[in-house]
Protein backbone atom coordinates (compact mmCIF):
# COMPACT_ATOMS: atom_id res chain seq x y z
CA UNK A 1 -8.43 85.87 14.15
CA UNK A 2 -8.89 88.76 12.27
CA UNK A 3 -9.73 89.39 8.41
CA UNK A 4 -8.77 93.10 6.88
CA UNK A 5 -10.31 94.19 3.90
CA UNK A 6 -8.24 96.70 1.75
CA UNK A 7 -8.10 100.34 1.43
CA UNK A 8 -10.37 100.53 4.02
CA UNK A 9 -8.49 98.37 6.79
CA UNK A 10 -11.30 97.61 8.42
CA UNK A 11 -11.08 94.74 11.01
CA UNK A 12 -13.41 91.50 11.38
CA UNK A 13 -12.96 89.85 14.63
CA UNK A 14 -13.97 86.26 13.86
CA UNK A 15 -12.74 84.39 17.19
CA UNK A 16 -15.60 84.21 19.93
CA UNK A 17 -14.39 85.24 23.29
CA UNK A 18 -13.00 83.06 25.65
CA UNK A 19 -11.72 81.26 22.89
CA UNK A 20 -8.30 80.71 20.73
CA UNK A 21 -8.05 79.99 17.04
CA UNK A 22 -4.45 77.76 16.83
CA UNK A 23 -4.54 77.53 12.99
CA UNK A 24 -5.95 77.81 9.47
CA UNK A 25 -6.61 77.49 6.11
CA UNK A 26 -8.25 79.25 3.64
CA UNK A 27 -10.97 77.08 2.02
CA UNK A 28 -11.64 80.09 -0.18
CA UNK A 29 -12.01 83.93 -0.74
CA UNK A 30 -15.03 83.60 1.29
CA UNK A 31 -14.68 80.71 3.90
CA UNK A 32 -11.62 79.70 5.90
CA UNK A 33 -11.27 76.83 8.10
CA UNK A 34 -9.92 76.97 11.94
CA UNK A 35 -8.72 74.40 14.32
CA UNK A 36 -10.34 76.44 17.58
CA UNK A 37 -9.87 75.27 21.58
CA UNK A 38 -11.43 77.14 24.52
CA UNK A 39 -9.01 79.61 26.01
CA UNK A 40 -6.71 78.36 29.01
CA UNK A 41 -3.31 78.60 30.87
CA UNK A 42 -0.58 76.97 29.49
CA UNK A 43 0.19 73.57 31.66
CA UNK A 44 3.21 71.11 30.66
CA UNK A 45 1.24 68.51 31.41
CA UNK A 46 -0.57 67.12 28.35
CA UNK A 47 -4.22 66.65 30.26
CA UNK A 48 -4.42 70.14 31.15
CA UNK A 49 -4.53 71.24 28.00
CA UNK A 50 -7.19 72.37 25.52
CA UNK A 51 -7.93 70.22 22.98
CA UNK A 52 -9.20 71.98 19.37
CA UNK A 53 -11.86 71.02 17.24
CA UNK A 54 -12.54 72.40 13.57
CA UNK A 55 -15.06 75.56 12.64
CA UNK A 56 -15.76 76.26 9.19
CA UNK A 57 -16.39 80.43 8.80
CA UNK A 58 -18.07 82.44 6.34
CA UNK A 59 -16.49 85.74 6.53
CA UNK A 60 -19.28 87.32 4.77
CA UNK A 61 -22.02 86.97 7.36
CA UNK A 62 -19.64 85.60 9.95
CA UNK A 63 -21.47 82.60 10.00
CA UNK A 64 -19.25 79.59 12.41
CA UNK A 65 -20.04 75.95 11.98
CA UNK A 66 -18.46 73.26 13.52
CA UNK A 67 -17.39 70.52 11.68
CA UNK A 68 -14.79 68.13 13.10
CA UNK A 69 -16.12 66.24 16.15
CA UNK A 70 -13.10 64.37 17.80
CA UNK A 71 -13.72 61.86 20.66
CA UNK A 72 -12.97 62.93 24.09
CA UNK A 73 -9.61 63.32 24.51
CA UNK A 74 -8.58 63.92 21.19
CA UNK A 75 -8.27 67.42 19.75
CA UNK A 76 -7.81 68.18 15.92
CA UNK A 77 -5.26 70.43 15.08
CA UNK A 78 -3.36 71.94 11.80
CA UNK A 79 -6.25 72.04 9.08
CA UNK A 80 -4.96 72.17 5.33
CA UNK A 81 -7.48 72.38 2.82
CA UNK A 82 -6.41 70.33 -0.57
CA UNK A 83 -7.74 72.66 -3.40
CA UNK A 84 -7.01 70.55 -6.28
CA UNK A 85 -9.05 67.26 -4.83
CA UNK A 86 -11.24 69.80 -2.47
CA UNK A 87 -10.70 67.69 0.18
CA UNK A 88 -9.81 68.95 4.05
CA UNK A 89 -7.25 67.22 5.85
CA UNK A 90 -6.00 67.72 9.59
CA UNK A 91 -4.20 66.36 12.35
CA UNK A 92 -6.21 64.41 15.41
CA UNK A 93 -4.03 64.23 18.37
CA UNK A 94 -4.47 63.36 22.03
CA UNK A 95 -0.94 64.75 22.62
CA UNK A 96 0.70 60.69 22.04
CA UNK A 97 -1.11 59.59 19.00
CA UNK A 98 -1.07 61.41 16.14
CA UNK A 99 -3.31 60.63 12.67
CA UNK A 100 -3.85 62.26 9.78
CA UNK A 101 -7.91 62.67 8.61
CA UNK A 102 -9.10 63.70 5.16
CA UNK A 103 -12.91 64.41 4.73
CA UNK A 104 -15.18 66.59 2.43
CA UNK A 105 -14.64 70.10 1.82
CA UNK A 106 -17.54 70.83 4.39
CA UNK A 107 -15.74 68.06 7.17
CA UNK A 108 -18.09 64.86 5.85
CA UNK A 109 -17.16 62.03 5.63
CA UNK A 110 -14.20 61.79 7.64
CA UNK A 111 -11.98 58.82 8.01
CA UNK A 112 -8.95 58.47 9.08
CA UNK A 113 -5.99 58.72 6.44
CA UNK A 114 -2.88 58.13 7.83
CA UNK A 115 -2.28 56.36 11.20
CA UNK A 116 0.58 57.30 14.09
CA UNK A 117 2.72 60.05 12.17
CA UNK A 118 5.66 61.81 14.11
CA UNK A 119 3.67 65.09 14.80
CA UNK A 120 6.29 67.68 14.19
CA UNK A 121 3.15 71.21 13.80
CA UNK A 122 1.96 70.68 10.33
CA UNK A 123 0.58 68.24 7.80
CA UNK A 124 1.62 70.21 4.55
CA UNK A 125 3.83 67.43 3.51
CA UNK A 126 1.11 65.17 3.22
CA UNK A 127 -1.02 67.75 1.05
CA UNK A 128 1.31 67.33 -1.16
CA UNK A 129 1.41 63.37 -1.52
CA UNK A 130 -1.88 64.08 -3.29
């Protein structure tokens, strides 16, 4: 991931090496929120595969906190940050199951918020039941 700043179009790179940022959401002008897995081959079979877990970064002193722990063999994936209730929601997935969490605005207090939903890359929709 990279942040530009305007007129100068100066890069930030925010993604630590070795490592792959799959999505995000802004939180705010300042802080954006990224579903991040270690860096591997692609394999077809679900196992292989890196499983994400969520970093909250200030892009002002490039400061990277983790804040979504997921139980082994679960990744979380698709963050979507609900400005009007402040509240972060994302999908946890171990590739067959697939639930919705909502926590805090800093990844607190998460529970889960919607169980077994047909996974199909994103959980806008369900920002917008709120």
């Amino acid at each position: 991931m990279k942040v530009k700043e305007l007129p100068a179009l100066q890069s930030l790179i925010l993604t630590p090496k070795n490592f792959v940022d799959l999505s995000f959401t802004w939180q705010s002008d300042k802080n954006v929120i990224v579903s991040r897995s270690p860096e591997l081959e692609w394999s077809n079979k679900p196992s292989k595969r890196a499983l994400p877990i969520l970093f909250r970064i200030d892009i002002q002193n490039k400061d990277q906190k983790q804040i979504s722990f997921p139980p082994i063999g679960f990744g979380d994936f698709n963050p979507e940050f609900l400005y009007l209730n402040q509240k972060l929601t994302w999908t946890r997935s171990n590739w067959e199951k697939n639930d919705v969490w909502i926590s805090e605005s800093d990844g607190n207090l998460a529970k889960k918020w919607i169980e077994n939903v047909d996974y199909q890359g994103s959980v806008s929709w369900y920002a917008r039941m709120e």
